[in-house]
C-alpha atoms as a PDB file:
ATOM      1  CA  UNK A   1      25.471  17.701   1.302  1.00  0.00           C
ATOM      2  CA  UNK A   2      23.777  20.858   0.854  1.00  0.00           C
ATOM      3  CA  UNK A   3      20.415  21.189  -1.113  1.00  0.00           C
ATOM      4  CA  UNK A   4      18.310  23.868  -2.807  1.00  0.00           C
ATOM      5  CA  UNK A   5      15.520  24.197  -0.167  1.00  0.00           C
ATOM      6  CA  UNK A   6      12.215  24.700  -2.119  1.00  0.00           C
ATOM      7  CA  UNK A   7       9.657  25.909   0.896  1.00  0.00           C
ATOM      8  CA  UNK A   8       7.145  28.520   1.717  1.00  0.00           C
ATOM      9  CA  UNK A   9       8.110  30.657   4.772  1.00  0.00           C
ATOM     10  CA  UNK A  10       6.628  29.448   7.726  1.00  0.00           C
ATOM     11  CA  UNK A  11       8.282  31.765  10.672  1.00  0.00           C
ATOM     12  CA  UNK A  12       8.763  30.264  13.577  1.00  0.00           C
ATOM     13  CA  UNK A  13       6.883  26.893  13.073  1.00  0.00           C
ATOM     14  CA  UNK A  14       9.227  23.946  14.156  1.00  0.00           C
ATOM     15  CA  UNK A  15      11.324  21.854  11.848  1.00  0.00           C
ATOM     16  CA  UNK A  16       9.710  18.737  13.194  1.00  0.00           C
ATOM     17  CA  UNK A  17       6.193  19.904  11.671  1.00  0.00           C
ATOM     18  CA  UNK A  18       8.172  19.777   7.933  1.00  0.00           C
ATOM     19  CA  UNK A  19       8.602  16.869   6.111  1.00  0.00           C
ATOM     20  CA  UNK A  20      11.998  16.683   3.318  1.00  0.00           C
ATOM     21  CA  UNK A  21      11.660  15.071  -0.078  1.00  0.00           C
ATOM     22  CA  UNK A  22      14.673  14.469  -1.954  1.00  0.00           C
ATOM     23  CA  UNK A  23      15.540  12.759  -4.650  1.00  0.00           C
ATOM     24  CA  UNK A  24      17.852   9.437  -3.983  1.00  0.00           C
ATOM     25  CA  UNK A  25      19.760   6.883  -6.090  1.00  0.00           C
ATOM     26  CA  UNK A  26      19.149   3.686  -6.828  1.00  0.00           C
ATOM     27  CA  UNK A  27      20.647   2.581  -3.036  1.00  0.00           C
ATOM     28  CA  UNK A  28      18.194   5.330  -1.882  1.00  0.00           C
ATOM     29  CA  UNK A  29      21.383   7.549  -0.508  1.00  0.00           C
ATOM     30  CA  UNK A  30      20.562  11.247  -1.125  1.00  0.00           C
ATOM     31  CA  UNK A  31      21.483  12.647  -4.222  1.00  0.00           C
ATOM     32  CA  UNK A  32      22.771  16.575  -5.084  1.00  0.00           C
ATOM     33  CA  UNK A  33      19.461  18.773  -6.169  1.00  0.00           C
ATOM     34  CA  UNK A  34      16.533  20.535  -4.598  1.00  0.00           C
ATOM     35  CA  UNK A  35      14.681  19.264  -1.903  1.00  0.00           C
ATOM     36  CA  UNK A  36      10.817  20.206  -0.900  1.00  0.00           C
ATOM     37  CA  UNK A  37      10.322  21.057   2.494  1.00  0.00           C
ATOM     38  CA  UNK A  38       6.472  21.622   3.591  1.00  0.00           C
ATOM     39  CA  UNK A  39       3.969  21.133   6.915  1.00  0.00           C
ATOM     40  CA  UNK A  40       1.830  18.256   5.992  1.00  0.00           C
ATOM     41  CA  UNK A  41      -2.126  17.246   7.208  1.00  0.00           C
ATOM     42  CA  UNK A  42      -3.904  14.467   6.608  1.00  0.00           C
ATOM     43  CA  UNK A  43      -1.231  12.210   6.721  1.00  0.00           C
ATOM     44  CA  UNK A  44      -0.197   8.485   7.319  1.00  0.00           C
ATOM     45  CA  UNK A  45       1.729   5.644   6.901  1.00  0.00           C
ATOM     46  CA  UNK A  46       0.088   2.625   6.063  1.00  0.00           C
ATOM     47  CA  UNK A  47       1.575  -0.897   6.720  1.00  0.00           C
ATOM     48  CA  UNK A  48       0.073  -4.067   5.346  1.00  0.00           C
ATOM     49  CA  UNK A  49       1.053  -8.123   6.140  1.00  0.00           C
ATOM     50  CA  UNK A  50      -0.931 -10.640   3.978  1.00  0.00           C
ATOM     51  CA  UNK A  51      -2.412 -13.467   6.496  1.00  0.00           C
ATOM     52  CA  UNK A  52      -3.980 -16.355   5.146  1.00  0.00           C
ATOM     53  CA  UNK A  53      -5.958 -19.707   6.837  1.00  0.00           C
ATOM     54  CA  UNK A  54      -4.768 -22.585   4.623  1.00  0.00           C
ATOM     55  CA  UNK A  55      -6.561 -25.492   6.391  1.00  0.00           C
ATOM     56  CA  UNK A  56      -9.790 -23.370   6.681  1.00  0.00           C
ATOM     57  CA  UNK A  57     -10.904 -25.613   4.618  1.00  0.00           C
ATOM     58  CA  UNK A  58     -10.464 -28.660   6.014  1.00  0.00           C
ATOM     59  CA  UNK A  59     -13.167 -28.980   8.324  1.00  0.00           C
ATOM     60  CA  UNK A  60     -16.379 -31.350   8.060  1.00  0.00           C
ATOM     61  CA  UNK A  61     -17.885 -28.052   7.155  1.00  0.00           C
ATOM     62  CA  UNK A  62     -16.562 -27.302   3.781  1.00  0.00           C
ATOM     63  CA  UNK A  63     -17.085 -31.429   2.444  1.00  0.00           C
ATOM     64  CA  UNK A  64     -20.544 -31.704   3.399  1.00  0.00           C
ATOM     65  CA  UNK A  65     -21.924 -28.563   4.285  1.00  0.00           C
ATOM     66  CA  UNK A  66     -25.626 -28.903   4.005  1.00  0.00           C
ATOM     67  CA  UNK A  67     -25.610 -32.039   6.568  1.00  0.00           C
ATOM     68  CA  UNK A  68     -22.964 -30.024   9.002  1.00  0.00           C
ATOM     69  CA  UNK A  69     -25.249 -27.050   9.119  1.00  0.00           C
ATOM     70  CA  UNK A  70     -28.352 -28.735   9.830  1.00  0.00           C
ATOM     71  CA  UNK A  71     -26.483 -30.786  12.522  1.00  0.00           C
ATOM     72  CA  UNK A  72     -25.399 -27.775  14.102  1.00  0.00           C
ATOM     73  CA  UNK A  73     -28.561 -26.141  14.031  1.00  0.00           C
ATOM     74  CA  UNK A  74     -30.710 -29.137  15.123  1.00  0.00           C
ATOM     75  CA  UNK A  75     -32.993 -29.009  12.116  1.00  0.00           C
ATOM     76  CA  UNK A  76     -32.001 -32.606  11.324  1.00  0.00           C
ATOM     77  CA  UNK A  77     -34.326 -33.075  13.667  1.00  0.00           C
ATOM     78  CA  UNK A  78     -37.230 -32.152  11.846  1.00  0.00           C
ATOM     79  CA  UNK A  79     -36.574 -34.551   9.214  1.00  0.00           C
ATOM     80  CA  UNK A  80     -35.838 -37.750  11.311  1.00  0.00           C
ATOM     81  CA  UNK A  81     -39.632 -36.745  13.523  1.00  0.00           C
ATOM     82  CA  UNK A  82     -42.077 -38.301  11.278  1.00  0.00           C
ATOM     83  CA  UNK A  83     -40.557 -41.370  10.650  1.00  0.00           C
ATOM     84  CA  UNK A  84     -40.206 -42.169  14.417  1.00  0.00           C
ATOM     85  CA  UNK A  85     -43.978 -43.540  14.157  1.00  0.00           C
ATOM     86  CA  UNK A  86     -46.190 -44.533  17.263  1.00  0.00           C
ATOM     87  CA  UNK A  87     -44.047 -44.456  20.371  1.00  0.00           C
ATOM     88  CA  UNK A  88     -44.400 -48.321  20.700  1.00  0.00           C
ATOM     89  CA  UNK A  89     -43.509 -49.030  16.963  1.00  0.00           C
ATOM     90  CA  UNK A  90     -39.875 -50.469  17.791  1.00  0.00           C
ATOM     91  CA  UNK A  91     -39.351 -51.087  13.582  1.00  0.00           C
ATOM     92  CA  UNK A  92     -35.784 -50.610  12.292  1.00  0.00           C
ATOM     93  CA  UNK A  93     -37.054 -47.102  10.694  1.00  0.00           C
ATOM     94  CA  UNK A  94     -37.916 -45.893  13.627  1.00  0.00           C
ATOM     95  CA  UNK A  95     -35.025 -46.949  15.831  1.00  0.00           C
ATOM     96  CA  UNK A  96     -32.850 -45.818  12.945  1.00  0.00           C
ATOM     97  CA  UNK A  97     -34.810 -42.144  13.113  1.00  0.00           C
ATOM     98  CA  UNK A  98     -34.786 -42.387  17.100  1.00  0.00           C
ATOM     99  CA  UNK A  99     -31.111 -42.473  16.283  1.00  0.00           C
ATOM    100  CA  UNK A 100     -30.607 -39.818  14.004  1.00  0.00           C
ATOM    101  CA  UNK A 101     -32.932 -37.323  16.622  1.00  0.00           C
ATOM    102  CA  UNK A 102     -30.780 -38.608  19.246  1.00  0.00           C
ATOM    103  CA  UNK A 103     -27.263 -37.463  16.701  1.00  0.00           C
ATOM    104  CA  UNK A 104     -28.738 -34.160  15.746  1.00  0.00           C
ATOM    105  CA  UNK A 105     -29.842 -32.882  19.853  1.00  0.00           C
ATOM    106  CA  UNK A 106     -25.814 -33.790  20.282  1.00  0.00           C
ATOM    107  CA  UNK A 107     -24.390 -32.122  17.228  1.00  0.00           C
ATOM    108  CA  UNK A 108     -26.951 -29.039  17.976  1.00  0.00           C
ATOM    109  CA  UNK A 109     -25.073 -25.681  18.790  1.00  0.00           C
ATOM    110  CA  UNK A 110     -21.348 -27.674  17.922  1.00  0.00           C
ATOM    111  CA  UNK A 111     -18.485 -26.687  15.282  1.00  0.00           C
ATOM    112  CA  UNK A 112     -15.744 -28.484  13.418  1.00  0.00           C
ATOM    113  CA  UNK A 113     -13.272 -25.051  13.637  1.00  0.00           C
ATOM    114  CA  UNK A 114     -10.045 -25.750  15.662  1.00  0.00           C
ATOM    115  CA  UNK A 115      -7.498 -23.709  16.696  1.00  0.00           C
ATOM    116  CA  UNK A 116      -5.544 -25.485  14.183  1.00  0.00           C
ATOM    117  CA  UNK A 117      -7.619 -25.143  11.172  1.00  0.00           C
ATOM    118  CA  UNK A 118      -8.177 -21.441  11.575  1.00  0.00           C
ATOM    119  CA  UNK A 119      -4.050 -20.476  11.711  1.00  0.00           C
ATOM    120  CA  UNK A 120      -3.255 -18.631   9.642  1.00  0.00           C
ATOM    121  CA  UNK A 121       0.079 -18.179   7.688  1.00  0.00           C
ATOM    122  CA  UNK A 122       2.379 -15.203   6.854  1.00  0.00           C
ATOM    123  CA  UNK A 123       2.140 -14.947   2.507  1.00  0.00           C
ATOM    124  CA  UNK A 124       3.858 -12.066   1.877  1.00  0.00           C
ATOM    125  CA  UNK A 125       4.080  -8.316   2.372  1.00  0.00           C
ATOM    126  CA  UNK A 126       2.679  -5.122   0.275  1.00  0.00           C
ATOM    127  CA  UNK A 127       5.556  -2.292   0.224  1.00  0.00           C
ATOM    128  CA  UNK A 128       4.124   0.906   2.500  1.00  0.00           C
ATOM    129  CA  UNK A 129       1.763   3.454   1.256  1.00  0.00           C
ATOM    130  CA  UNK A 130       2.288   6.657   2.519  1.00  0.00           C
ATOM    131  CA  UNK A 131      -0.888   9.321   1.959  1.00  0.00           C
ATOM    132  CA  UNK A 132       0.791  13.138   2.446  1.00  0.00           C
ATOM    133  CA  UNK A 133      -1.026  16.307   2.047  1.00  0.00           C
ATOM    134  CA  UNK A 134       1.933  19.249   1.705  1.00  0.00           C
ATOM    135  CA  UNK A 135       1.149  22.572   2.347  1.00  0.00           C
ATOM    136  CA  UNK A 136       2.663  25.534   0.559  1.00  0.00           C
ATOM    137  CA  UNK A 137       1.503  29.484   0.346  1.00  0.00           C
ATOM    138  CA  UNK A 138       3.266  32.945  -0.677  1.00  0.00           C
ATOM    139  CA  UNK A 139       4.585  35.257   1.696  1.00  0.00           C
ATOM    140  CA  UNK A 140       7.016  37.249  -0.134  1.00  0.00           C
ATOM    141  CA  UNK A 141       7.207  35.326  -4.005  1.00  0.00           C
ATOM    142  CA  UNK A 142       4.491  32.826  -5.026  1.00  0.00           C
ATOM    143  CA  UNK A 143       7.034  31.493  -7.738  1.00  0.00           C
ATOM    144  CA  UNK A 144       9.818  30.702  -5.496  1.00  0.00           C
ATOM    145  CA  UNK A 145       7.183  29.772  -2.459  1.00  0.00           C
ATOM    146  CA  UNK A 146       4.479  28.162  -4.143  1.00  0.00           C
ATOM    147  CA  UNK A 147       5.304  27.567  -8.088  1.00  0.00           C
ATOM    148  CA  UNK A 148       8.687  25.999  -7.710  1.00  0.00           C
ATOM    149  CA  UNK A 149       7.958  23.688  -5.020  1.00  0.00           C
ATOM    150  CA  UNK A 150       5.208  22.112  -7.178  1.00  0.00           C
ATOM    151  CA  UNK A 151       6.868  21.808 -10.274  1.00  0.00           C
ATOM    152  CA  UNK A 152       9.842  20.148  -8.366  1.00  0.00           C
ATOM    153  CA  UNK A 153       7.211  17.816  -7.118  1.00  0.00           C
ATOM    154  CA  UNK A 154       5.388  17.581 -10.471  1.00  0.00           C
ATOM    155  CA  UNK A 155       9.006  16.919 -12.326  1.00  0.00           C
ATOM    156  CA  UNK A 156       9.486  13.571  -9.639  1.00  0.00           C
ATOM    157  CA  UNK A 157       6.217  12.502 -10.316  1.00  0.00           C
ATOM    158  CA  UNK A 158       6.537  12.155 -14.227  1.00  0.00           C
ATOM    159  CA  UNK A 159       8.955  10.143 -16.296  1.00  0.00           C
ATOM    160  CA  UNK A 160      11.953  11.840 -16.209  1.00  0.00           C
ATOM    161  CA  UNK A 161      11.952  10.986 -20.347  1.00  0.00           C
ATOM    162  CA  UNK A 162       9.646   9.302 -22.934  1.00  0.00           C
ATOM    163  CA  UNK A 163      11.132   8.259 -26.382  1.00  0.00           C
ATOM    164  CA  UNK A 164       8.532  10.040 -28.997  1.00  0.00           C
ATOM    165  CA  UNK A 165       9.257   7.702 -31.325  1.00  0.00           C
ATOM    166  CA  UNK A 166       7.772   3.613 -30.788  1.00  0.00           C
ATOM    167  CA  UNK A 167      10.173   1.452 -29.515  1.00  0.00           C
ATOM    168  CA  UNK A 168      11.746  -0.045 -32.766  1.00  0.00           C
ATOM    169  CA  UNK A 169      11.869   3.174 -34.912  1.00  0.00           C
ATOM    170  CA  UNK A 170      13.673   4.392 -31.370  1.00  0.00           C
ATOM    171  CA  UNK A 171      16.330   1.600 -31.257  1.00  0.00           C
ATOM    172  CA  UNK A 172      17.075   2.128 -34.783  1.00  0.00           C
ATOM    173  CA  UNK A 173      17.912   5.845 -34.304  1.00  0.00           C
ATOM    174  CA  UNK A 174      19.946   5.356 -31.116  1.00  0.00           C
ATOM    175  CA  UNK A 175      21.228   2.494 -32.153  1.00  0.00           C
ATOM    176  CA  UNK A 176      22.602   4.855 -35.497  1.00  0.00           C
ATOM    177  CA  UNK A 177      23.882   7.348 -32.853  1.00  0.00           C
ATOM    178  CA  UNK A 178      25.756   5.495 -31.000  1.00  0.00           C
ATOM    179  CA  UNK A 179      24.239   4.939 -28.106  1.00  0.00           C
ATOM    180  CA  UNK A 180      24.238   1.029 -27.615  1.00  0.00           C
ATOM    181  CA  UNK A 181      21.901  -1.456 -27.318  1.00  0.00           C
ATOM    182  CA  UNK A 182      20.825  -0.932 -23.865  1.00  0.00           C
ATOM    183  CA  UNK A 183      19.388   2.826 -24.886  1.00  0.00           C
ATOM    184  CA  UNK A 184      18.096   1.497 -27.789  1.00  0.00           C
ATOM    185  CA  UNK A 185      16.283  -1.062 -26.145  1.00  0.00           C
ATOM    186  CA  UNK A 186      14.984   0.812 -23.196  1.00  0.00           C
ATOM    187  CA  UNK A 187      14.770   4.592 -24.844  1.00  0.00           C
ATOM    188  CA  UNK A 188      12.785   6.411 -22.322  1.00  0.00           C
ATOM    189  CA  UNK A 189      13.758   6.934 -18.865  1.00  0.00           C
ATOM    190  CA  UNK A 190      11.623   6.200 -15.265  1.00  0.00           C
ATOM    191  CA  UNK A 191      10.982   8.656 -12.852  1.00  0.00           C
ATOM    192  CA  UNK A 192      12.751   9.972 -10.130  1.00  0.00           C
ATOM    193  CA  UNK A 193      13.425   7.710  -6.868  1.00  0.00           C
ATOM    194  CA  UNK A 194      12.810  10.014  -3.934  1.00  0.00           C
ATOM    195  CA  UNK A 195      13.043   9.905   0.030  1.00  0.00           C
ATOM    196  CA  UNK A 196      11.184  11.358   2.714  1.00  0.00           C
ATOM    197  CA  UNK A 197      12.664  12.823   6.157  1.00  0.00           C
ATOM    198  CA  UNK A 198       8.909  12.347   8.927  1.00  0.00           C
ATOM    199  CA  UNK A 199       8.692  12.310  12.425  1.00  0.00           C
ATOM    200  CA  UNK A 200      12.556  11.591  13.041  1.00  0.00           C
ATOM    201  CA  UNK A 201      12.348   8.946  10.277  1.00  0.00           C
ATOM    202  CA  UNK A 202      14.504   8.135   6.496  1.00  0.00           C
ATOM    203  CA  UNK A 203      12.159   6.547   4.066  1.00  0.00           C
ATOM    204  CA  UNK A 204      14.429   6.113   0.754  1.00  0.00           C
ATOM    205  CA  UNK A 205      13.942   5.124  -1.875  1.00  0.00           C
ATOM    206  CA  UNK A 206      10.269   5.771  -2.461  1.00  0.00           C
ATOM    207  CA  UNK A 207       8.334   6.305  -5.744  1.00  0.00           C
ATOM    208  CA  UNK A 208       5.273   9.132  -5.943  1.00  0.00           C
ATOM    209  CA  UNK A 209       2.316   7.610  -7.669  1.00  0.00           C
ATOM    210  CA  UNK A 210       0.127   9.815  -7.707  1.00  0.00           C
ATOM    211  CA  UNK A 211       0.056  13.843  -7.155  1.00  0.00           C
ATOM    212  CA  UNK A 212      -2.940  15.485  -7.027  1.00  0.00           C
ATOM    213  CA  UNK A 213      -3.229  19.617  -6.613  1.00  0.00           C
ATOM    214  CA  UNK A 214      -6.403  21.837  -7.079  1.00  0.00           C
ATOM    215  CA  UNK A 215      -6.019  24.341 -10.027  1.00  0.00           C
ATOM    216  CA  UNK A 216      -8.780  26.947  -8.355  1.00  0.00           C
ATOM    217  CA  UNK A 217      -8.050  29.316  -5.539  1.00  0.00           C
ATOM    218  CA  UNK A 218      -6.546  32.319  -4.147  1.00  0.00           C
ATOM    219  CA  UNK A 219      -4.205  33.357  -7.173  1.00  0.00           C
ATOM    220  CA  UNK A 220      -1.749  36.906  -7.546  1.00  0.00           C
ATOM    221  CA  UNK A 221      -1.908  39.395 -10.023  1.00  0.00           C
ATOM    222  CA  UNK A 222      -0.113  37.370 -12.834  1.00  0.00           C
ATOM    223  CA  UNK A 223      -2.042  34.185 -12.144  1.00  0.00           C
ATOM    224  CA  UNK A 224       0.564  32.465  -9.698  1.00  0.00           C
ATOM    225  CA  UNK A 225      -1.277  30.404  -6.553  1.00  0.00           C
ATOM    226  CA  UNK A 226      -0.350  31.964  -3.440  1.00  0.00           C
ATOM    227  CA  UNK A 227      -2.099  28.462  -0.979  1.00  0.00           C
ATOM    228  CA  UNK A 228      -2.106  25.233  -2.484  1.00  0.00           C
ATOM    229  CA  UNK A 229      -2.907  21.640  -0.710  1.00  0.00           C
ATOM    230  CA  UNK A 230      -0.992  18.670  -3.000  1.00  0.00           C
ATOM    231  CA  UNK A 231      -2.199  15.968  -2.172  1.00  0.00           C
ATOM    232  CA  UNK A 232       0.808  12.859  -2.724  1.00  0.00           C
ATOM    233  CA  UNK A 233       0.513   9.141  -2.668  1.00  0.00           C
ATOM    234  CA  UNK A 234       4.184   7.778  -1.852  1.00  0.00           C
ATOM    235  CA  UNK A 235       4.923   4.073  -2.035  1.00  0.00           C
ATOM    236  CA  UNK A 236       8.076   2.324  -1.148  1.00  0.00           C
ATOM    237  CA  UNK A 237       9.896   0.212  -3.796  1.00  0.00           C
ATOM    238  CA  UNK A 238       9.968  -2.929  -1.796  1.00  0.00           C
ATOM    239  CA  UNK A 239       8.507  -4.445   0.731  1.00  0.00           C
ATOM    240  CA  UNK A 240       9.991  -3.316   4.492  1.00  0.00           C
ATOM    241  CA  UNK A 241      10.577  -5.830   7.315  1.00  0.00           C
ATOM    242  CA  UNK A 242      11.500  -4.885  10.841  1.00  0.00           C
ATOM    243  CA  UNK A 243      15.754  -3.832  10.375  1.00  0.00           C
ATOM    244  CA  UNK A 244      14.457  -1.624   7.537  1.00  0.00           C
ATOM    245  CA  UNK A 245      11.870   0.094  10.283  1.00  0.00           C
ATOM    246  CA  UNK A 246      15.163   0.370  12.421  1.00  0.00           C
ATOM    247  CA  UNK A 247      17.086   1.744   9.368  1.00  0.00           C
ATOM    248  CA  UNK A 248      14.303   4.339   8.592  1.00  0.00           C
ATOM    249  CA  UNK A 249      14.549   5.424  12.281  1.00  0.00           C
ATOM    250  CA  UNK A 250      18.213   5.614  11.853  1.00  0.00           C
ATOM    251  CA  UNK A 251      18.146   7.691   8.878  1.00  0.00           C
ATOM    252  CA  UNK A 252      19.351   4.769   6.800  1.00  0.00           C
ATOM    253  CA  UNK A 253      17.671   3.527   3.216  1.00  0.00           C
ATOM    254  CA  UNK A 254      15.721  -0.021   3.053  1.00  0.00           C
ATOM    255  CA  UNK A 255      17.722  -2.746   2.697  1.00  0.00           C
ATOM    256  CA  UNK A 256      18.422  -3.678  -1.171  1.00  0.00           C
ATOM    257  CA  UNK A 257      20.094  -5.945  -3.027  1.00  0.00           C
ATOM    258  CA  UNK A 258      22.122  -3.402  -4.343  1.00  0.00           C
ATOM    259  CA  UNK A 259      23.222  -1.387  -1.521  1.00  0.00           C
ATOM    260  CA  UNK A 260      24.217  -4.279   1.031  1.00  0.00           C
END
């Protein structure tokens, strides 16, 4: 398959230094149309596994936790002292405090946390986030080198179409056209799904959720940029687990349920 390559000329830097964005289908397999090629800075992949300690609460610590802190600190102690009396007074309140000094100098500098109350358990997954910052500047043509590229970009990153009409003065008018109840239901249509070639790796699909590009700087005659940093915040659209880390290194899309 052979794209439109939207790029700034960069001479003899390598093609490993460029990252690819593309847009994909819904099985995040490439689809025909231009793809944005640029160095990128600044950039990482971020991977996130939710861990949790469910019986971290189980301890003696979280029932009575005013007793099991001064037990573990000794200053039960200091409340058991005074009633201890004369050190030949052998009367049940002070046997009973001799007895409670004696129970806070063992419990002094101890914990109820286990090994087993503080495992913790796997709860889920947050799909990848994937900070970029792309590069692009003018050589020859800022419109073909600099303007295009962004737009392409800029065109991925918004809806591909909103309805201007609300929803049920929408489905009224495509439903009166024709165009079934699906359309009318759902009239506008989501952005583009993308992917992104990195470091030998296929990440497809992703979704961009947030571009961000400076509108100041070195400009040409007609008001074009010629050097522009866009800044891009790709996520993927599911979760990943290890085979789709092996797919991406592959050059194969995550694993959905539609592309099995």
């Amino acid at each position: 398959m052979t794209a439109r390559i939207l790029s700034s000329k960069w001479g003899g830097l390598s093609k490993s230094l460029l990252v690819s964005i593309f847009p994909v289908n819904a099985q995040g397999r490439q689809e025909p149309g231009a793809e944005v090629q640029a160095p990128t800075t600044e950039g990482s992949i971020e991977l996130t596994a939710n861990w949790q300690s469910p019986f971290e609460q189980s301890g003696a610590e979280s029932k009575i936790p005013a007793i099991m802190a001064m037990l573990q600190t000794g200053v039960l102690q200091s409340y058991a002292q005074p009633m201890l009396g004369k050190a030949d007074d052998k009367g049940l309140v002070a046997r009973l405090a001799q007895e409670v000094v004696d129970f806070s100098k063992d419990g002094a500098g101890r914990s109820g946390m286990t090994k087993l109350n503080s495992t913790q358990v796997f709860t889920g997954a947050a799909p990848i986030k994937i900070p970029l910052t792309l590069h692009f500047r003018a050589y020859d043509d800022p419109a073909t080198e600099v303007q295009a590229p962004l737009d392409q970009l800029a065109r991925w990153t918004l809806a591909r179409k909103l309805a201007a009409d609300g929803s049920i003065v929408t489905a009224i008018k495509s439903f009166n056209q024709g165009q079934g109840f699906l359309k009318s239901l759902l009239p506008s249509e989501a952005p583009q799904l993308i992917g992104l070639r990195i470091e030998g790796h296929t990440f497809a699909p992703l979704v961009i959720e947030s571009m961000s590009r400076p509108i100041t700087g070195p400009k040409a005659a007609n008001g074009a940029p010629l050097n522009v940093a866009v800044q891009l915040q790709l996520s993927s659209l599911t979760a990943l687990d290890a085979d789709d880390w092996s797919r991406a290194r592959r050059g194969e899309p995550t694993q959905l349920f539609n592309n099995r």
